[in-house]
PDB file of N, CA and C in Angstrom:
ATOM      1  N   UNK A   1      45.355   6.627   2.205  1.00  0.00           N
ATOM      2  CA  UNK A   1      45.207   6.735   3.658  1.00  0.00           C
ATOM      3  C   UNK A   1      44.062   5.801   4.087  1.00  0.00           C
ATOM      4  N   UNK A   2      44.448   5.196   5.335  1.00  0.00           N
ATOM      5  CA  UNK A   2      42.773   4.128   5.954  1.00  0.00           C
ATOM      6  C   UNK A   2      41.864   4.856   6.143  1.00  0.00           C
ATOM      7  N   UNK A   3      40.833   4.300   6.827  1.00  0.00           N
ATOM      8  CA  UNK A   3      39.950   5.205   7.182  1.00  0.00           C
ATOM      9  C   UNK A   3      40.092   5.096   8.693  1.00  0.00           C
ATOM     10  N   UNK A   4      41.153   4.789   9.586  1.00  0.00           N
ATOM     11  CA  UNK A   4      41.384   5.216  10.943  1.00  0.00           C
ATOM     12  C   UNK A   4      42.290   6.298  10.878  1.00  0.00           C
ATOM     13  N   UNK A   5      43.335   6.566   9.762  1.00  0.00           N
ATOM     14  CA  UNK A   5      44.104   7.647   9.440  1.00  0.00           C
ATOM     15  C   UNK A   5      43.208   8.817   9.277  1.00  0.00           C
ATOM     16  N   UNK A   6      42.481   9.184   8.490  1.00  0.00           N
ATOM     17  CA  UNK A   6      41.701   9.667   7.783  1.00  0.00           C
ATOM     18  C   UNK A   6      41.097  10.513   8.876  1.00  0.00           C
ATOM     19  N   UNK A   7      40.606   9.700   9.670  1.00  0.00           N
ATOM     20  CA  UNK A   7      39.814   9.889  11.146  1.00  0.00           C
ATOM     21  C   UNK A   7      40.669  10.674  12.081  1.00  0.00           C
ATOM     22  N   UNK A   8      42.021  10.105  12.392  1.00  0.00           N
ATOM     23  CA  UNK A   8      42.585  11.214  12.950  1.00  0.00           C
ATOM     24  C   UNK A   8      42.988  12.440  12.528  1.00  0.00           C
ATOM     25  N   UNK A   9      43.589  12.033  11.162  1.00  0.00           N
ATOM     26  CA  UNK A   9      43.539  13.518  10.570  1.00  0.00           C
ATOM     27  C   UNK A   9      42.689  14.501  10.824  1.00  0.00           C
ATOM     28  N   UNK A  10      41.597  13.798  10.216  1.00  0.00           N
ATOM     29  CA  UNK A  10      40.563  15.165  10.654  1.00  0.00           C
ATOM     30  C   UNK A  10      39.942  15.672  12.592  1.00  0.00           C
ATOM     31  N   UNK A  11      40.053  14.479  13.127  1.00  0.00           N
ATOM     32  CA  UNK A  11      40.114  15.035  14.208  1.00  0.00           C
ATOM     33  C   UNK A  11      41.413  16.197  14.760  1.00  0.00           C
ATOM     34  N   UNK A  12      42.940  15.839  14.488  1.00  0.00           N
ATOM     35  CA  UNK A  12      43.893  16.792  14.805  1.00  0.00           C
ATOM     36  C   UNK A  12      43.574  18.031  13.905  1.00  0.00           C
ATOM     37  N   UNK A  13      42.739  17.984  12.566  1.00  0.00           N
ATOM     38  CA  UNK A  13      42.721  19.193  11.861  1.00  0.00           C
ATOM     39  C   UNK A  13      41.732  20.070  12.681  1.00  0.00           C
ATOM     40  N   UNK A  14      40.146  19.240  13.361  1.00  0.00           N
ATOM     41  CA  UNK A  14      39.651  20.130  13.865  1.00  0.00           C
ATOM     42  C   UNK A  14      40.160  20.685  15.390  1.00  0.00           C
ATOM     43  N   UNK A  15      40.981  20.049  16.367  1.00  0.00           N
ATOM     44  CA  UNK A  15      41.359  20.552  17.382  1.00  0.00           C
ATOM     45  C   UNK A  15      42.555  21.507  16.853  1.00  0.00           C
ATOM     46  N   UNK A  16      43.153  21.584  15.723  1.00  0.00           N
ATOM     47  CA  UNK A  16      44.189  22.712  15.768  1.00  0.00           C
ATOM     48  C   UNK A  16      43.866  24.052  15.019  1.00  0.00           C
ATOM     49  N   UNK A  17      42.448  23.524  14.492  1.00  0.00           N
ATOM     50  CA  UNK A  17      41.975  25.013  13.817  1.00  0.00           C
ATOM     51  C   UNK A  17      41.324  26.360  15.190  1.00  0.00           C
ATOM     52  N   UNK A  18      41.321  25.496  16.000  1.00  0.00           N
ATOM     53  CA  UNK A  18      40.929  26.092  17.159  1.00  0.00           C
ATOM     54  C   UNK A  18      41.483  26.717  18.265  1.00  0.00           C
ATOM     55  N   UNK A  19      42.603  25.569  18.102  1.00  0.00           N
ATOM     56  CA  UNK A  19      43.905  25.914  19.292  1.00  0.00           C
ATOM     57  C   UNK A  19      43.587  25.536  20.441  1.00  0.00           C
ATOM     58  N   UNK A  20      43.273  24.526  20.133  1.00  0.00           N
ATOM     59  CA  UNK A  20      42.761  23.677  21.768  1.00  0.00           C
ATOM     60  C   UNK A  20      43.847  22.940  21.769  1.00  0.00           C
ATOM     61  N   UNK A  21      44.924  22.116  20.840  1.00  0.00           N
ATOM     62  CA  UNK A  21      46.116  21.560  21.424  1.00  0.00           C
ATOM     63  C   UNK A  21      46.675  21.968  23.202  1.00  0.00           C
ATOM     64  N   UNK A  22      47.092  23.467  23.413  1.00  0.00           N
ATOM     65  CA  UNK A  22      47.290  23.762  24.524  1.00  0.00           C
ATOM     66  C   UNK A  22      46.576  23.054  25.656  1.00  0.00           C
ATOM     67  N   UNK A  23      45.317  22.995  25.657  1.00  0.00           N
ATOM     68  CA  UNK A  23      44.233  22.485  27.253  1.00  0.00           C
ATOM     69  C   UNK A  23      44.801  20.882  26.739  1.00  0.00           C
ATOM     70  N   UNK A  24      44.828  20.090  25.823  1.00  0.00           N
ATOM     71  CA  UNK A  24      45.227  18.998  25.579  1.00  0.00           C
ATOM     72  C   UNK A  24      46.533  18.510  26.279  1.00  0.00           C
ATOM     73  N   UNK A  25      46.099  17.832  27.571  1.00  0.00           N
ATOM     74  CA  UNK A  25      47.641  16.585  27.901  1.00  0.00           C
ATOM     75  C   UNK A  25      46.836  15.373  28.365  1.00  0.00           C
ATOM     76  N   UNK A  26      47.902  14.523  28.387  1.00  0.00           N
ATOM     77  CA  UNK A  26      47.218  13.087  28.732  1.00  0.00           C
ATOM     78  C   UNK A  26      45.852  12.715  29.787  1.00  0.00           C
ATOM     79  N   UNK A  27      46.467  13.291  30.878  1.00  0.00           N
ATOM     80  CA  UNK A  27      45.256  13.003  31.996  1.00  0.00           C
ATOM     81  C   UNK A  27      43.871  13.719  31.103  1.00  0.00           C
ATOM     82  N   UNK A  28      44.154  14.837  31.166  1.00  0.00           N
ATOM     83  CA  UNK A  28      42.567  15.700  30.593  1.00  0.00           C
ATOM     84  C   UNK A  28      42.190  15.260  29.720  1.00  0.00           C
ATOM     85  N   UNK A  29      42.982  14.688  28.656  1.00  0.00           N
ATOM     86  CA  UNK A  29      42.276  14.124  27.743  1.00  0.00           C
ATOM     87  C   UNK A  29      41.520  12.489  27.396  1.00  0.00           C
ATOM     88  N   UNK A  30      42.303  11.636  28.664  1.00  0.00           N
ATOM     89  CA  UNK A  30      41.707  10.371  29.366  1.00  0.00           C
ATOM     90  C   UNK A  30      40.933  10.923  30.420  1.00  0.00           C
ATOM     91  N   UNK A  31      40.246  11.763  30.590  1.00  0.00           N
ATOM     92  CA  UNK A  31      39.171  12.326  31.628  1.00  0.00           C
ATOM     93  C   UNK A  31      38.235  12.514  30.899  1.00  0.00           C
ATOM     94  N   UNK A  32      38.611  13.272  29.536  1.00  0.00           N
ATOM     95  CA  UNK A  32      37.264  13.263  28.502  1.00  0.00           C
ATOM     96  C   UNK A  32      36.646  11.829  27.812  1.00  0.00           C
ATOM     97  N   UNK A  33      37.852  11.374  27.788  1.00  0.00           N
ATOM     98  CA  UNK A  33      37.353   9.936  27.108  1.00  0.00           C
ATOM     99  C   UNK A  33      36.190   8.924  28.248  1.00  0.00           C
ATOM    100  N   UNK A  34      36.950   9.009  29.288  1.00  0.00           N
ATOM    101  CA  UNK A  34      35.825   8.507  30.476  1.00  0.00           C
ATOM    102  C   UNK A  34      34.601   9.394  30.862  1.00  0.00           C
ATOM    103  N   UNK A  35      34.761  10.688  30.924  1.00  0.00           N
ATOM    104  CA  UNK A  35      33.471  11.117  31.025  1.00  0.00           C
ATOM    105  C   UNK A  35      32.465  10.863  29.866  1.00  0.00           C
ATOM    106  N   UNK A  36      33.030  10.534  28.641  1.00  0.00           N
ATOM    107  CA  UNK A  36      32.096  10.347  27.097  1.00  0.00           C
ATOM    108  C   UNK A  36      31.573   9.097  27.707  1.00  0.00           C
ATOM    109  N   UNK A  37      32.488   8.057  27.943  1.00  0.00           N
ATOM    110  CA  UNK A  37      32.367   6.179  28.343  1.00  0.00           C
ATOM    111  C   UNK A  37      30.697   6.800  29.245  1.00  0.00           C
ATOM    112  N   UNK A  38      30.947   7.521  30.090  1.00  0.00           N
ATOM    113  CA  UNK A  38      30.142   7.582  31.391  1.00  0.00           C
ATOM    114  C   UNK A  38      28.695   7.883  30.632  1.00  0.00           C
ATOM    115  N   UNK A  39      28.816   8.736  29.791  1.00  0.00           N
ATOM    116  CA  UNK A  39      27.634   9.315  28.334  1.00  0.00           C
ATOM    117  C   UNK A  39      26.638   8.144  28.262  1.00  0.00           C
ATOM    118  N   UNK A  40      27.417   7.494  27.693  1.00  0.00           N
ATOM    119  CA  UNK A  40      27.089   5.780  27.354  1.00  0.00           C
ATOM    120  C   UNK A  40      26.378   5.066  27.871  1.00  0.00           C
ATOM    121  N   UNK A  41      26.480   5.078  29.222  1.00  0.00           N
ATOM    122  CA  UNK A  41      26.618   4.430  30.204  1.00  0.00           C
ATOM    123  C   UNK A  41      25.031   4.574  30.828  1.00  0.00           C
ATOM    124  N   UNK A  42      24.876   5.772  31.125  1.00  0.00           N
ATOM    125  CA  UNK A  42      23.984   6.566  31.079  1.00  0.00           C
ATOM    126  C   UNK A  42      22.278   5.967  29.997  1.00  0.00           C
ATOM    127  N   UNK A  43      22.540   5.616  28.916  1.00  0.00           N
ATOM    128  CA  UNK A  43      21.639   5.000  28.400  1.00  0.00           C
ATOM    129  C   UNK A  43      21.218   4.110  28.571  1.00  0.00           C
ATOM    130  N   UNK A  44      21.888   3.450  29.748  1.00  0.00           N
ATOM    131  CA  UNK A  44      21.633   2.046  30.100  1.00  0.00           C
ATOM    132  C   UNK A  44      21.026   1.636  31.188  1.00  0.00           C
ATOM    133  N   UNK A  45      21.999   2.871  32.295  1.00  0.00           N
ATOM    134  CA  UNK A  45      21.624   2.873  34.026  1.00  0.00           C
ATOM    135  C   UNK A  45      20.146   2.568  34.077  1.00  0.00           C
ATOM    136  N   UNK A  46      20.437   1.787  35.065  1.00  0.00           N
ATOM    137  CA  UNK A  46      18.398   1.574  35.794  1.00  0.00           C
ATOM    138  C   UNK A  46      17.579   1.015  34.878  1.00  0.00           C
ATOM    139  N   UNK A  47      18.169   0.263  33.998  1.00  0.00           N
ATOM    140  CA  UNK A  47      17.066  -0.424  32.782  1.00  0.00           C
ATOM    141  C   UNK A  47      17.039  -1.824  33.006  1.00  0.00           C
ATOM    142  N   UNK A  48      16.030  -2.593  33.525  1.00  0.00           N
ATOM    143  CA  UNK A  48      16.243  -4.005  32.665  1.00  0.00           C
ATOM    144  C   UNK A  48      16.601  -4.508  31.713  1.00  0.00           C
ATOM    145  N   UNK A  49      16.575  -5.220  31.005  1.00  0.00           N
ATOM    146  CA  UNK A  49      17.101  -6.218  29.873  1.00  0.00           C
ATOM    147  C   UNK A  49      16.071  -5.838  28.850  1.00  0.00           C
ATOM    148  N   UNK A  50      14.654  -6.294  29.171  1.00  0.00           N
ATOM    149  CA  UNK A  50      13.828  -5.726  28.148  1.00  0.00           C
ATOM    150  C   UNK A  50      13.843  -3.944  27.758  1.00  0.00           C
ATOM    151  N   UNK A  51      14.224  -3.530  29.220  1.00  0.00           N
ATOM    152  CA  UNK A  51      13.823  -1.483  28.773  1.00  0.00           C
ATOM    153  C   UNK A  51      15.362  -1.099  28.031  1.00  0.00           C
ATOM    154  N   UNK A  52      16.197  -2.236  28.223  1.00  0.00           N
ATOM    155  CA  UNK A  52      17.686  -1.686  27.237  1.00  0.00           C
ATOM    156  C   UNK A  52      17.471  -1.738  25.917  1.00  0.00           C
ATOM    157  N   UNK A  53      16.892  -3.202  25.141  1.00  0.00           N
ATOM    158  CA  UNK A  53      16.496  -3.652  24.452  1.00  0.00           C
ATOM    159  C   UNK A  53      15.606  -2.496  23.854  1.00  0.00           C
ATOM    160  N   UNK A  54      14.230  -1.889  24.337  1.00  0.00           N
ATOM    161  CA  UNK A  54      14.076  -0.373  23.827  1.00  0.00           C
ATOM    162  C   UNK A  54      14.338   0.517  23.613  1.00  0.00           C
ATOM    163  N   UNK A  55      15.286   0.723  24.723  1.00  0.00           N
ATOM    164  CA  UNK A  55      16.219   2.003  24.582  1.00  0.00           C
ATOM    165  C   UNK A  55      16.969   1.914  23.856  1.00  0.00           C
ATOM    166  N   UNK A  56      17.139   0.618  22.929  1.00  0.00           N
ATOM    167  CA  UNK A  56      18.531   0.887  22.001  1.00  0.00           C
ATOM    168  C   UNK A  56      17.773   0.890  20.718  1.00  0.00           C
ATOM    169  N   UNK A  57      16.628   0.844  20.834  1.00  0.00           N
ATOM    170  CA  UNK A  57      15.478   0.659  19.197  1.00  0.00           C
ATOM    171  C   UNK A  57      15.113   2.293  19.217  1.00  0.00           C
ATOM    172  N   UNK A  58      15.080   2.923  20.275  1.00  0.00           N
ATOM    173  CA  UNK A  58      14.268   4.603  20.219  1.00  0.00           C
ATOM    174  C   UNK A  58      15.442   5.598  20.496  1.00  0.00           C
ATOM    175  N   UNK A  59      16.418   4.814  20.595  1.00  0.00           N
ATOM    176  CA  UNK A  59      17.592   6.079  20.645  1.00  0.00           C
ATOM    177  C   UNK A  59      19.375   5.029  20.016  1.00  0.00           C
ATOM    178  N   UNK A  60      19.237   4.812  19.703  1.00  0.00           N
ATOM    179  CA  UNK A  60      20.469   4.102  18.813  1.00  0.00           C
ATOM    180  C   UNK A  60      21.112   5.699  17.832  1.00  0.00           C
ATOM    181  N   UNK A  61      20.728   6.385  17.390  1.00  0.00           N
ATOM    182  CA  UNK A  61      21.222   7.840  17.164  1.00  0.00           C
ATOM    183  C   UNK A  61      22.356   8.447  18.294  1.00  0.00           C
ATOM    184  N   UNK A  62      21.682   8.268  19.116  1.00  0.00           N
ATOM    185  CA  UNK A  62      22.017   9.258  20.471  1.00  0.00           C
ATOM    186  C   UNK A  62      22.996   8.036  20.658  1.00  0.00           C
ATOM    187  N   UNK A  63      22.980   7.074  21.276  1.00  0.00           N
ATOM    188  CA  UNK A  63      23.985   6.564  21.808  1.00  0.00           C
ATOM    189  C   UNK A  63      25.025   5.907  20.674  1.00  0.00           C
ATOM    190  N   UNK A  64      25.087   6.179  19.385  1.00  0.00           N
ATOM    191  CA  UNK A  64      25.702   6.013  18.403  1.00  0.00           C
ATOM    192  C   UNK A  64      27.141   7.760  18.739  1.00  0.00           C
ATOM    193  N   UNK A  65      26.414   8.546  18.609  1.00  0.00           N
ATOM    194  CA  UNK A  65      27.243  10.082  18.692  1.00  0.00           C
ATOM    195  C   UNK A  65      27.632   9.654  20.221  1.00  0.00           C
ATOM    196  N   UNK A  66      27.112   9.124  21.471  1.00  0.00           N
ATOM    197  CA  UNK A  66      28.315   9.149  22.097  1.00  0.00           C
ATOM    198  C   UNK A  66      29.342   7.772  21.878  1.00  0.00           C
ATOM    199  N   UNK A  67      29.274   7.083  21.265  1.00  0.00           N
ATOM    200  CA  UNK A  67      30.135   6.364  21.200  1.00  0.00           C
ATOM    201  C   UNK A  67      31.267   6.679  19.870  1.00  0.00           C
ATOM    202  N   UNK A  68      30.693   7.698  19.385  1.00  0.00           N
ATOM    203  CA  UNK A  68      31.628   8.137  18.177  1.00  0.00           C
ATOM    204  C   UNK A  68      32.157   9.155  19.437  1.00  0.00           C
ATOM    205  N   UNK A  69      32.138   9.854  20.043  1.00  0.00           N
ATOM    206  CA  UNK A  69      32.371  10.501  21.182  1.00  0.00           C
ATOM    207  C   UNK A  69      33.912  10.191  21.931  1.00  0.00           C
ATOM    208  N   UNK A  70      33.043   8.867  22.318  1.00  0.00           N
ATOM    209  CA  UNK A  70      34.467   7.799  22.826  1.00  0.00           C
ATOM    210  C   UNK A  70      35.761   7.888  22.033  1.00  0.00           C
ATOM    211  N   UNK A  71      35.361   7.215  20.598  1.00  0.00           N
ATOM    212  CA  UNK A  71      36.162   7.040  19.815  1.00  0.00           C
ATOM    213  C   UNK A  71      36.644   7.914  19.498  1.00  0.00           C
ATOM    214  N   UNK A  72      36.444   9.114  19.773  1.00  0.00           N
ATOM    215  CA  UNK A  72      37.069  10.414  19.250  1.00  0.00           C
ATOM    216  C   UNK A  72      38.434  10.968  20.151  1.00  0.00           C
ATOM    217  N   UNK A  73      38.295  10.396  21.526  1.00  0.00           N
ATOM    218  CA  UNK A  73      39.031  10.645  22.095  1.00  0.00           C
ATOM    219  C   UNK A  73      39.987   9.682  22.318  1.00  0.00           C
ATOM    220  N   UNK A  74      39.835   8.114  22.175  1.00  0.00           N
ATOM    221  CA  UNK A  74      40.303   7.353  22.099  1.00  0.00           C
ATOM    222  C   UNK A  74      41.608   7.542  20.919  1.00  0.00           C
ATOM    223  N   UNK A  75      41.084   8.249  19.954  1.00  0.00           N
ATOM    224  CA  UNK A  75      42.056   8.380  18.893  1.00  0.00           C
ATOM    225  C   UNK A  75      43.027   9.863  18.926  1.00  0.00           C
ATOM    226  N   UNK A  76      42.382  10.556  19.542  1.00  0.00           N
ATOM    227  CA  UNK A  76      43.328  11.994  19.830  1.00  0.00           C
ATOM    228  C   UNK A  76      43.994  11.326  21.029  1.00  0.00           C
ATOM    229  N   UNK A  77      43.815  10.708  22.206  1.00  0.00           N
ATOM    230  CA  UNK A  77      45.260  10.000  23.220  1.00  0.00           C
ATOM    231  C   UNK A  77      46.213   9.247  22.554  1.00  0.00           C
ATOM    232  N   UNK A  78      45.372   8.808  21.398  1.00  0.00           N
ATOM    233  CA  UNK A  78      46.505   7.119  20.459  1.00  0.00           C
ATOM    234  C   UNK A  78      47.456   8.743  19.932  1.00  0.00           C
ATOM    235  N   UNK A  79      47.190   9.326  19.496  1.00  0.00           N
ATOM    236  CA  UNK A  79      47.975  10.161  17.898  1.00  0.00           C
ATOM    237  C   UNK A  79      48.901  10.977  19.085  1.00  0.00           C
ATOM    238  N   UNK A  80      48.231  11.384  20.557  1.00  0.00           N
ATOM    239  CA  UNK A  80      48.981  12.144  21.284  1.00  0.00           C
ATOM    240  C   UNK A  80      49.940  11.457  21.767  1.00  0.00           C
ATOM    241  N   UNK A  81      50.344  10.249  22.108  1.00  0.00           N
ATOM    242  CA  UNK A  81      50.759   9.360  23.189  1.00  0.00           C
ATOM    243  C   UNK A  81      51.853   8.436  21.947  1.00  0.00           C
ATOM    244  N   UNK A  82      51.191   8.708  20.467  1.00  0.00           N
ATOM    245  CA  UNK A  82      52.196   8.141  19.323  1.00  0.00           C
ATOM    246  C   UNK A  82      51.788   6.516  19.771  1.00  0.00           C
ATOM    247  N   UNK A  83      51.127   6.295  19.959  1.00  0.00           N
ATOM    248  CA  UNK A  83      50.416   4.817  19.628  1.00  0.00           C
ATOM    249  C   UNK A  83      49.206   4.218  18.504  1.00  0.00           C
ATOM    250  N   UNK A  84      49.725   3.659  17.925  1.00  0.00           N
ATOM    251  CA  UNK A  84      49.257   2.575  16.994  1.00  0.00           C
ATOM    252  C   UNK A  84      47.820   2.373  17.662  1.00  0.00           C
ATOM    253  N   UNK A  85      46.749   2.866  17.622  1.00  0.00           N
ATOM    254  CA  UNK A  85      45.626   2.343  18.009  1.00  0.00           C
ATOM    255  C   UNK A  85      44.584   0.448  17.626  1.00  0.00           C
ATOM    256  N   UNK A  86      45.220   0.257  16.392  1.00  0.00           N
ATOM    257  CA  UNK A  86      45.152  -0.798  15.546  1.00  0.00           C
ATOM    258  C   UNK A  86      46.233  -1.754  16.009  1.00  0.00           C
ATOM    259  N   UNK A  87      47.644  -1.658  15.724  1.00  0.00           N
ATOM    260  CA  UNK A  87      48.414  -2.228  16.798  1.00  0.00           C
ATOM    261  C   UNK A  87      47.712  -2.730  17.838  1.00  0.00           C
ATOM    262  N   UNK A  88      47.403  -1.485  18.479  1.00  0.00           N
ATOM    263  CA  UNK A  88      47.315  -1.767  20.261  1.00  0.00           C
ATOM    264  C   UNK A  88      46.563  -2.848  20.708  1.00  0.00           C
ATOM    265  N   UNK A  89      45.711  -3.066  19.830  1.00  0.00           N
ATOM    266  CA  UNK A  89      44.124  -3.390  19.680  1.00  0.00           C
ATOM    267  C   UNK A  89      44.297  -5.512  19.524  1.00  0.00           C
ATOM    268  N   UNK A  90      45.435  -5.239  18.654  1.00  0.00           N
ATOM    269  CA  UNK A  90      46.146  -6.625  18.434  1.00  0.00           C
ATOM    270  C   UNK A  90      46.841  -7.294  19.266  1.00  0.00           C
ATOM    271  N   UNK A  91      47.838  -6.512  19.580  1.00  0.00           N
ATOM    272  CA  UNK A  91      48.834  -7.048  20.682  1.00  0.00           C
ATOM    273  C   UNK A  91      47.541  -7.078  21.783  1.00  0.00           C
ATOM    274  N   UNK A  92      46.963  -6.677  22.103  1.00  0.00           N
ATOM    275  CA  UNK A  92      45.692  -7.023  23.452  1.00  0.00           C
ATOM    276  C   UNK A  92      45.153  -8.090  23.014  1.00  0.00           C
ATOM    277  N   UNK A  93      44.443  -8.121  22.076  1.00  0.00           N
ATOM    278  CA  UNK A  93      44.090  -9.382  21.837  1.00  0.00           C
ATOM    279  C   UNK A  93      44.835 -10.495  21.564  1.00  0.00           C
ATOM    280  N   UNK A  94      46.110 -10.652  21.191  1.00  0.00           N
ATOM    281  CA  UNK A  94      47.248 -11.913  21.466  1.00  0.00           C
ATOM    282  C   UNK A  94      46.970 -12.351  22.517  1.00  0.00           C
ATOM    283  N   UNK A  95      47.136 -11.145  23.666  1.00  0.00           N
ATOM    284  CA  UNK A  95      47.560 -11.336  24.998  1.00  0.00           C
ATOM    285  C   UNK A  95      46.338 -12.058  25.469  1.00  0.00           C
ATOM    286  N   UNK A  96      45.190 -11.361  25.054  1.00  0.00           N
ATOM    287  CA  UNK A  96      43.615 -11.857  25.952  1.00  0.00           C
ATOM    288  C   UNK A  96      43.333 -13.474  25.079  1.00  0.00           C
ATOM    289  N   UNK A  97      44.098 -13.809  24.369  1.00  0.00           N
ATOM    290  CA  UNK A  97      44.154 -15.226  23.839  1.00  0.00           C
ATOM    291  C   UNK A  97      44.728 -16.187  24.496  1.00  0.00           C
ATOM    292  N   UNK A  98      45.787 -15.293  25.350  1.00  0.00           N
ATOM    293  CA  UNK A  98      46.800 -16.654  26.000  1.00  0.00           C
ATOM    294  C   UNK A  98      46.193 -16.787  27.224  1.00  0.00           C
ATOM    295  N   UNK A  99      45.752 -15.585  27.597  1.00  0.00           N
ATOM    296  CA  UNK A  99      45.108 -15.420  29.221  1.00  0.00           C
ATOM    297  C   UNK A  99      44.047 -16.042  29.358  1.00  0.00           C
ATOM    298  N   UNK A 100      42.926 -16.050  28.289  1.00  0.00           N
ATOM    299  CA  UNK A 100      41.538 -16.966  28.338  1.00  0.00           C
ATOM    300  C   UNK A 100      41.683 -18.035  26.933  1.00  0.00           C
ATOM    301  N   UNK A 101      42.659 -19.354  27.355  1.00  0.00           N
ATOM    302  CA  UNK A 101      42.492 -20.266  26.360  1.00  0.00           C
ATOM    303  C   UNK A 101      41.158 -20.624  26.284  1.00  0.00           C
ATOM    304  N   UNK A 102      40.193 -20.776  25.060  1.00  0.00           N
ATOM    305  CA  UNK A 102      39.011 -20.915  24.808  1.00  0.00           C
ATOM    306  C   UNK A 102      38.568 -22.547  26.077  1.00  0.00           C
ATOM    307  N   UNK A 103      39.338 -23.759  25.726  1.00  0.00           N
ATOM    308  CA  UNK A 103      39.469 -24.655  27.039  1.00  0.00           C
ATOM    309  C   UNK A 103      39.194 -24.392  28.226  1.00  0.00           C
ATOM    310  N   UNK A 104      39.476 -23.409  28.864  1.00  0.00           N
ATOM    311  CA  UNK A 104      38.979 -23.018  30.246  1.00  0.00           C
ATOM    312  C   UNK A 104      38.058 -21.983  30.286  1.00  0.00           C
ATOM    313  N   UNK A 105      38.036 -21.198  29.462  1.00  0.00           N
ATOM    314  CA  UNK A 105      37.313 -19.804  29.567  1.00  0.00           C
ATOM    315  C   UNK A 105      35.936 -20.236  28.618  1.00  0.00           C
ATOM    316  N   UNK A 106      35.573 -21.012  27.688  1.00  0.00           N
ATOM    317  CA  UNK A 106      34.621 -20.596  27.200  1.00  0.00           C
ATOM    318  C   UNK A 106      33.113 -21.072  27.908  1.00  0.00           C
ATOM    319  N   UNK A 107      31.986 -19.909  27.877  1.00  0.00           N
ATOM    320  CA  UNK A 107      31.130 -20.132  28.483  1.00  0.00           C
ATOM    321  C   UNK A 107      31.086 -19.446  30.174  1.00  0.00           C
ATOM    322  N   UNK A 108      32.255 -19.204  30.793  1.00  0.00           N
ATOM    323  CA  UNK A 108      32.397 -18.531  32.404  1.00  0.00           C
ATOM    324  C   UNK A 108      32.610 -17.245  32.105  1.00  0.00           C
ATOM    325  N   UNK A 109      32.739 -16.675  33.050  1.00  0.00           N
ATOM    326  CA  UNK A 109      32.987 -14.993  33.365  1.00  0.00           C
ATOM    327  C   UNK A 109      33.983 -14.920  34.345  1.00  0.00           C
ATOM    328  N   UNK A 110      34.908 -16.012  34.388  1.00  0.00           N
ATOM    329  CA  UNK A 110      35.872 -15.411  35.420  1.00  0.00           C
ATOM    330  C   UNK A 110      37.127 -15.127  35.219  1.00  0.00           C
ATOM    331  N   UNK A 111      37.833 -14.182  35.750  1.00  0.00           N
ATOM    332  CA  UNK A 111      38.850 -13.617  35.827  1.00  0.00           C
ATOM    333  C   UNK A 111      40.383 -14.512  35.316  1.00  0.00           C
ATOM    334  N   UNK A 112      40.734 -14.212  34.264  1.00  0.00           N
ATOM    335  CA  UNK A 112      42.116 -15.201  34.328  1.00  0.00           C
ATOM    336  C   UNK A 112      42.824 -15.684  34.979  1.00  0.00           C
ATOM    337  N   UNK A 113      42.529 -15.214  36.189  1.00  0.00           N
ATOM    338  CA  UNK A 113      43.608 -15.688  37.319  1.00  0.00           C
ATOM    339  C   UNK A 113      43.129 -16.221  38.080  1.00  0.00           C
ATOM    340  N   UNK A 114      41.414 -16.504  38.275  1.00  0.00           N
ATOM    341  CA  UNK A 114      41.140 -17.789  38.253  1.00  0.00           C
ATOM    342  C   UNK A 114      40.702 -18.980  37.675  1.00  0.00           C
ATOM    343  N   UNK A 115      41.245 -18.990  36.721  1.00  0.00           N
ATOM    344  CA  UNK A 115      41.154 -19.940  35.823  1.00  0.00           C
ATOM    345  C   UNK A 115      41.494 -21.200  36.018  1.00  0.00           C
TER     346      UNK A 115
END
């Protein structure tokens, strides 16, 4: 087994020892995944460049568990929804290859469609 298998396994083992499957459907469970994102997010709000730069030297723990957080839910929607998370991950990046040929895109921040 990988170790993204592995990962869901044990995530579906711990939501069914519990019986939380039931509260589990798509929206609620892409509501948890964004409220975790928001977790994140949170470590960052209202910081300069230099106070992020600290904040990620005095708490890299903390914002490590919410980003395992993320990923936790990221992978209970993939296993619920029967998507290839690894797949998914590929075919996006094909796509974000054709959309930002390195020729126009490298070095800008703008939108593919104005390219």
């Amino acid at each position: 087994m990988n170790p993204l298998s592995d990962l869901t396994s044990r995530i579906i083992a711990f939501r069914d020892a519990r019986d939380w499957a039931q509260f589990h459907n798509p929206k609620d469970v892409a509501l948890s995944l964004v409220l975790e994102a928001t977790e994140v997010m949170e470590h960052f709000q209202w910081k300069n460049p230099e106070q992020v730069k600290q904040h990620i030297q005095t708490h890299k723990q903390e914002i490590g568990e919410e980003l395992a957080d993320v990923f936790y839910w990221v992978l209970l929607l993939s296993h619920d929804l029967g998507i290839d998370p690894v797949e998914a991950l590929k075919d996006k990046l094909e796509k974000n290859e054709l959309k930002y040929p390195v020729d126009k895109a490298r070095g800008v921040a703008t939108k593919y469609t104005e390219l």
